[in-house]
C-alpha atoms as a PDB file:
ATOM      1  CA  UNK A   1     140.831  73.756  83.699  1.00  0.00           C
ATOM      2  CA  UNK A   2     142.873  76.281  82.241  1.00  0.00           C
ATOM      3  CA  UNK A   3     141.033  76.587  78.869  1.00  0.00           C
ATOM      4  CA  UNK A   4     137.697  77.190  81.006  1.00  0.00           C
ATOM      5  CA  UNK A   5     139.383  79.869  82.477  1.00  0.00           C
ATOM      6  CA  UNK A   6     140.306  81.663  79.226  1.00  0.00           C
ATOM      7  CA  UNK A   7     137.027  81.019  77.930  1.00  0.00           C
ATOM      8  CA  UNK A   8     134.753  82.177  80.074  1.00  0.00           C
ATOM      9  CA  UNK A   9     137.077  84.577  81.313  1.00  0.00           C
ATOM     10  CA  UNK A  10     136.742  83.782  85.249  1.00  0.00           C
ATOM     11  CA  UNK A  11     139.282  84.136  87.968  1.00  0.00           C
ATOM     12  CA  UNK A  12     140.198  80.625  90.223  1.00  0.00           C
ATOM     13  CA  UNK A  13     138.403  82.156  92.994  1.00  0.00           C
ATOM     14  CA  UNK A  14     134.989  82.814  90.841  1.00  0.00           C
ATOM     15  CA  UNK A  15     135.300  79.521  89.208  1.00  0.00           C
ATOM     16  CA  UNK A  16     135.390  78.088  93.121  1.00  0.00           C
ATOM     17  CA  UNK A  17     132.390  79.767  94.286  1.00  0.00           C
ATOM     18  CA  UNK A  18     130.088  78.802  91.220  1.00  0.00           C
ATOM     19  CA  UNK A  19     131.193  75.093  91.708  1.00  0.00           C
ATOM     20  CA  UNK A  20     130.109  75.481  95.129  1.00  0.00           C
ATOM     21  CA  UNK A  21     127.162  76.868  94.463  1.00  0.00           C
ATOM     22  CA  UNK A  22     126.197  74.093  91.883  1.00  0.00           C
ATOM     23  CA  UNK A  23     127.527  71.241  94.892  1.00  0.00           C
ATOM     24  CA  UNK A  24     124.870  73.112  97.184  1.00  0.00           C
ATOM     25  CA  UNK A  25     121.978  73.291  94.633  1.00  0.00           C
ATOM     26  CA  UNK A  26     122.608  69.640  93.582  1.00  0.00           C
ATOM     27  CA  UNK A  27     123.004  68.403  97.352  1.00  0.00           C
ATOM     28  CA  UNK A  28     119.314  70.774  98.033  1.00  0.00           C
ATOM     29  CA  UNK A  29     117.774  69.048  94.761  1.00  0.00           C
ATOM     30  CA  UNK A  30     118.988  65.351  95.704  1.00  0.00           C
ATOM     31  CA  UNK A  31     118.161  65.690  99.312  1.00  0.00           C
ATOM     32  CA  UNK A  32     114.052  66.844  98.740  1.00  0.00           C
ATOM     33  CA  UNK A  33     113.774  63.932  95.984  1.00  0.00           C
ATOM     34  CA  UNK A  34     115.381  61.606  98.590  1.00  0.00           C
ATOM     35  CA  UNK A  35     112.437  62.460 101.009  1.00  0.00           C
ATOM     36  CA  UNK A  36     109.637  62.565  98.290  1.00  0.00           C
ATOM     37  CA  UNK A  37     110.976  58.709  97.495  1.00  0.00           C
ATOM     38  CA  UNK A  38     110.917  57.695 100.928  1.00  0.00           C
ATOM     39  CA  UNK A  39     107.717  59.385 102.341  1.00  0.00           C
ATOM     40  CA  UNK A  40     104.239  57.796 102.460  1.00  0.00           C
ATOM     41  CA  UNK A  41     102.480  60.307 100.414  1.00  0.00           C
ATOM     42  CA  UNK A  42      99.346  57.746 100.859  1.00  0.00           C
ATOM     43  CA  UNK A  43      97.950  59.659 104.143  1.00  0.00           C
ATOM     44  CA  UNK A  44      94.756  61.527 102.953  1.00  0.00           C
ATOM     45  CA  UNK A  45      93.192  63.734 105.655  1.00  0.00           C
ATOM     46  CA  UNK A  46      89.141  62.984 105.990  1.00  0.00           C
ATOM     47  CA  UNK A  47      87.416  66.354 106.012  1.00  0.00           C
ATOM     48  CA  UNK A  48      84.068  64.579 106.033  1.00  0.00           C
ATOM     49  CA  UNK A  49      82.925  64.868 109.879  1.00  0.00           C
ATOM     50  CA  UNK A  50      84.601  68.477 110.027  1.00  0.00           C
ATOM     51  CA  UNK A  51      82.286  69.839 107.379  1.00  0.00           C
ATOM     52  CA  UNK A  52      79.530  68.527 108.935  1.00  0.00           C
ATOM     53  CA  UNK A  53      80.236  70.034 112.349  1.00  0.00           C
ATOM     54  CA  UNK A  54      80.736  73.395 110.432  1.00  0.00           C
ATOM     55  CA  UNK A  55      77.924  72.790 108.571  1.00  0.00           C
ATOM     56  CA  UNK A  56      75.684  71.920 111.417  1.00  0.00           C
ATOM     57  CA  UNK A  57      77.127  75.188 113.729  1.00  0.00           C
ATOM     58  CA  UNK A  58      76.633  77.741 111.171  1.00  0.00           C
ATOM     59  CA  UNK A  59      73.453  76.837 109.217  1.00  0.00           C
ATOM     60  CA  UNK A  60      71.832  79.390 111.222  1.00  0.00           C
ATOM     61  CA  UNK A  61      74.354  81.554 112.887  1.00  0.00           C
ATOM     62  CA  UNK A  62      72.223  84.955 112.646  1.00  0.00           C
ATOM     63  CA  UNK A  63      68.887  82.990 114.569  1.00  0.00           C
ATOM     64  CA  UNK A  64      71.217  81.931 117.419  1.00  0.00           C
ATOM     65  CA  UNK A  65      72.792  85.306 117.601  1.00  0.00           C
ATOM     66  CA  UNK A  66      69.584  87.047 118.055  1.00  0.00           C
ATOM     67  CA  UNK A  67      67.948  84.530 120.414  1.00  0.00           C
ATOM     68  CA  UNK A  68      71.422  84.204 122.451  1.00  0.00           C
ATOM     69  CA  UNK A  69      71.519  88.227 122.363  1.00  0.00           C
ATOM     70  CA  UNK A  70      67.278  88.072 123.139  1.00  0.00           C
ATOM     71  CA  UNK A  71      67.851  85.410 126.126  1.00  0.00           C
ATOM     72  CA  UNK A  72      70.860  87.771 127.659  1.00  0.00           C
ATOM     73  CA  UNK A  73      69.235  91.103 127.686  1.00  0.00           C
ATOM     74  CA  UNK A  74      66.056  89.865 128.403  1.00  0.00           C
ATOM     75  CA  UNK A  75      64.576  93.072 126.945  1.00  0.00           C
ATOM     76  CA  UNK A  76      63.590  92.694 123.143  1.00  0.00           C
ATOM     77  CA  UNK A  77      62.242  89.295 122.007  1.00  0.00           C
ATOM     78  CA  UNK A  78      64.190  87.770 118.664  1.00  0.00           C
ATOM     79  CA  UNK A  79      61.405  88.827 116.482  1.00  0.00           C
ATOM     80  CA  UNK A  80      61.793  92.398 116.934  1.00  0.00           C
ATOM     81  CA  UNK A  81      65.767  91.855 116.873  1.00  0.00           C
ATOM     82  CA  UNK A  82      65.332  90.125 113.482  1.00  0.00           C
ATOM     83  CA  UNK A  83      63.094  92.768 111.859  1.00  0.00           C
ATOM     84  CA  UNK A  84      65.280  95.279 112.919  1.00  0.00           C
ATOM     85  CA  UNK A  85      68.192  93.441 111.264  1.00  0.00           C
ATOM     86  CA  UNK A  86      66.555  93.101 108.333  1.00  0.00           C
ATOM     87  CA  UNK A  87      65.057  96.281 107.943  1.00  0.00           C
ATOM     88  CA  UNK A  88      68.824  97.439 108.414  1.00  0.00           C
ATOM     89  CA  UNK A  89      70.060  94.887 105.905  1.00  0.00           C
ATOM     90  CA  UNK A  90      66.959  96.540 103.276  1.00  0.00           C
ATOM     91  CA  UNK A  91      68.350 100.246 103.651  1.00  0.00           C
ATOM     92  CA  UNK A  92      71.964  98.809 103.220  1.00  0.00           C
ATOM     93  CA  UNK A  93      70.748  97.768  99.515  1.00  0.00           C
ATOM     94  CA  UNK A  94      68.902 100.690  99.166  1.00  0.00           C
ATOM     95  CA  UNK A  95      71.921 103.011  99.770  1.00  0.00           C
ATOM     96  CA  UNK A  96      73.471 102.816  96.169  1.00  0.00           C
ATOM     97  CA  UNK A  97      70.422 104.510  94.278  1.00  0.00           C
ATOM     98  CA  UNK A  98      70.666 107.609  97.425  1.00  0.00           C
ATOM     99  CA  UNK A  99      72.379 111.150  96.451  1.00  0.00           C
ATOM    100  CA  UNK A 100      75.795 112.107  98.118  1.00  0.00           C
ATOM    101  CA  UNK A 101      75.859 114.929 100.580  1.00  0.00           C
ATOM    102  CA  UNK A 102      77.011 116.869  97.674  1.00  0.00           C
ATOM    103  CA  UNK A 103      74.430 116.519  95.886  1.00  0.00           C
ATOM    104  CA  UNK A 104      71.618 117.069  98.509  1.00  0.00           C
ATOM    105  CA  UNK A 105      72.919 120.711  99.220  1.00  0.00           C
ATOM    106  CA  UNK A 106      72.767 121.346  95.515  1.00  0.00           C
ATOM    107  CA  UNK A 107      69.501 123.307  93.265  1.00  0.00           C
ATOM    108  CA  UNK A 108      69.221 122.121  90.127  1.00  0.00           C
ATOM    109  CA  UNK A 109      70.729 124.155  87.665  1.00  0.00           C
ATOM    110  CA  UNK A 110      72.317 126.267  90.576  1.00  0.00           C
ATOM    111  CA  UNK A 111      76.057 126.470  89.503  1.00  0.00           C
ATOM    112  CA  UNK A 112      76.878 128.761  86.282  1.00  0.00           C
ATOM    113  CA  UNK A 113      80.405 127.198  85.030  1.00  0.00           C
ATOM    114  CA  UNK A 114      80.937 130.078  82.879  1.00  0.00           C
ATOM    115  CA  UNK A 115      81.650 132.040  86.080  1.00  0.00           C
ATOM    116  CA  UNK A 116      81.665 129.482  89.236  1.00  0.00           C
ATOM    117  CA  UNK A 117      84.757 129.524  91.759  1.00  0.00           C
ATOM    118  CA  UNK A 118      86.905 126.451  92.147  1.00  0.00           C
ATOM    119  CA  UNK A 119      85.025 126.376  95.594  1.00  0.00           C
ATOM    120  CA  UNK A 120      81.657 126.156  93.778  1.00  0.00           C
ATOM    121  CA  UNK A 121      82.508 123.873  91.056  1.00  0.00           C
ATOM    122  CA  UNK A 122      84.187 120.996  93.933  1.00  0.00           C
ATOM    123  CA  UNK A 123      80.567 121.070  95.334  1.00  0.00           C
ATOM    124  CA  UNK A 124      79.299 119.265  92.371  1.00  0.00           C
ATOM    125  CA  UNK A 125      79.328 115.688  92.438  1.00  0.00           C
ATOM    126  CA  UNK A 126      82.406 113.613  91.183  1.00  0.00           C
ATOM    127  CA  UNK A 127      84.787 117.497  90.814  1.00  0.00           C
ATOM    128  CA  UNK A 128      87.329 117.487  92.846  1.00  0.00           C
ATOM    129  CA  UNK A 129      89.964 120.003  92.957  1.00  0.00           C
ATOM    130  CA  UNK A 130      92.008 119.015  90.666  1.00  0.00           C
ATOM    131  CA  UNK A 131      89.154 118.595  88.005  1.00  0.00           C
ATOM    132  CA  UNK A 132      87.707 122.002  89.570  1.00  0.00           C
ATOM    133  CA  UNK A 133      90.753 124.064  88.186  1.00  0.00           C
ATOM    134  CA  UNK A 134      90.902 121.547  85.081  1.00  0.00           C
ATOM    135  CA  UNK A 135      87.585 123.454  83.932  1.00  0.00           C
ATOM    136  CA  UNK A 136      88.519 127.129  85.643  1.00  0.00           C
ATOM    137  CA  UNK A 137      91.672 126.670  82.678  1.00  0.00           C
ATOM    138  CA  UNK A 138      89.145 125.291  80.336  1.00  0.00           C
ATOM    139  CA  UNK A 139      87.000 127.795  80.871  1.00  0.00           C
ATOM    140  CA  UNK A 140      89.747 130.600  80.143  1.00  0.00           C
ATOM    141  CA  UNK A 141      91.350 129.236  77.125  1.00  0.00           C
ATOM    142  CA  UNK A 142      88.212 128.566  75.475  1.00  0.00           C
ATOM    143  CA  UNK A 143      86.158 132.028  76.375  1.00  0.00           C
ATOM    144  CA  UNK A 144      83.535 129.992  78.485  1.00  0.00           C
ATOM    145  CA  UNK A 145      81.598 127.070  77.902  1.00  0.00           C
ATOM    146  CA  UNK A 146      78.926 127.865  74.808  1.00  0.00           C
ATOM    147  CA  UNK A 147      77.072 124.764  75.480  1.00  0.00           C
ATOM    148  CA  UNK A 148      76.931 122.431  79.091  1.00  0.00           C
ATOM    149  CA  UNK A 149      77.921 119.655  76.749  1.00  0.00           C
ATOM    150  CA  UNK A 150      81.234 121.255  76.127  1.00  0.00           C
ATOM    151  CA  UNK A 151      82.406 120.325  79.664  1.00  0.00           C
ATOM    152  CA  UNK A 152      82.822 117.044  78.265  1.00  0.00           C
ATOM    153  CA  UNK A 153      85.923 118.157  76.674  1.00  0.00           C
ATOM    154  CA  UNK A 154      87.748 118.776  80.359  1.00  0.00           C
ATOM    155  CA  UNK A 155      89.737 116.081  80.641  1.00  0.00           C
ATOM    156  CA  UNK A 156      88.640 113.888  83.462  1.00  0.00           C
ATOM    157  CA  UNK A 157      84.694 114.680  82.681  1.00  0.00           C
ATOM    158  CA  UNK A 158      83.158 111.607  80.876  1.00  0.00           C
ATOM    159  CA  UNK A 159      79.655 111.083  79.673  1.00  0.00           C
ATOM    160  CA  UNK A 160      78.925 109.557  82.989  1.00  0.00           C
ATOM    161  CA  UNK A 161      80.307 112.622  85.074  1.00  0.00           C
ATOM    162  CA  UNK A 162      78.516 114.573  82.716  1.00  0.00           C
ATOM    163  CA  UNK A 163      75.191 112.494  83.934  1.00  0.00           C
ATOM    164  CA  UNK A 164      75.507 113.531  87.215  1.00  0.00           C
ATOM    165  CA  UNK A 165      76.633 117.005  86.610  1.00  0.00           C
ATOM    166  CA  UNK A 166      73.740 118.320  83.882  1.00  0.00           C
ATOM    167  CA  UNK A 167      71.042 119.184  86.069  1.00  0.00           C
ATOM    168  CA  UNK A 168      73.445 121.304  88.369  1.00  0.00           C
ATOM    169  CA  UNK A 169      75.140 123.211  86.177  1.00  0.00           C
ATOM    170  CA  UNK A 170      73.821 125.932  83.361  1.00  0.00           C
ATOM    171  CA  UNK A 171      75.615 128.695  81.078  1.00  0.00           C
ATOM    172  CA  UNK A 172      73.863 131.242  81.866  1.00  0.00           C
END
């Protein structure tokens, strides 16, 4: 006992706790194999008739929805309810390909960068305001933009930025 002590360099009371700590882990370790040993691991749970209720309940969820809704208002028959769920489902797709508000408000080729206001240049789609004064401090250091292209070279403006920002912006 001693010689541990010198070698590893711990005090009695250290050299207590870590045995305990080993007598716990051990005891832990030996007491969950103890009741993997004795339990019946050879219960298997049948799923089977669950499925099928779940299954058999929502195969057509949305058609009892609308004829339950249909039967309670007593106002709109489930045809109408379902083409209007659809046609809401169709302009859900369709929303992706649409322009962003900021883009709406915009003419094309409407914003000079050469001599646009951080204001102006965070109306064009994808500039924020930190990209806004990324190209204001562009735009000094470099004398202006010569070409639109060259706004590629603000950090944070990519060729697919750049996509959406060519036919708003000119040099002019």
């Amino acid at each position: 006992m001693k010689f541990n002590i010198k070698y590893f360099s711990f005090t009695k009371n250290e050299l207590k706790a870590i045995l305990f700590m080993t007598l716990v882990l051990l005891s832990g370790f030996s007491i969950k194999y103890i009741k993997n040993l004795t339990s019946d691991n050879s219960f298997v749970f049948d799923y089977s008739e669950s499925e099928e209720k779940f299954k058999k309940l929502s195969g057509s969820s949305a058609n009892l929805l609308i004829k339950d809704s249909s039967e309670r208002t007593g106002s709109e028959s489930s045809l109408t309810i379902s083409d209007k769920l659809k046609s809401v489902e169709d302009s859900l797709k369709n929303t992706g390909k649409k322009k962003s508000k900021k883009e709406e408000k915009l003419k094309p080729k409407s914003i000079n960068i050469n001599t646009a206001t951080k204001e102006i240049l965070i109306m064009l789609p994808g500039i924020g305001e930190s990209t806004a004064e990324k190209i204001i401090n562009y735009r000094e250091t470099h004398n202006g933009f010569k070409k639109i292209e060259h706004i590629m070279k603000v950090k944070g403006i990519g060729k697919k930025k750049f996509e959406k920002l060519k036919e708003y912006i000119t040099i002019d």
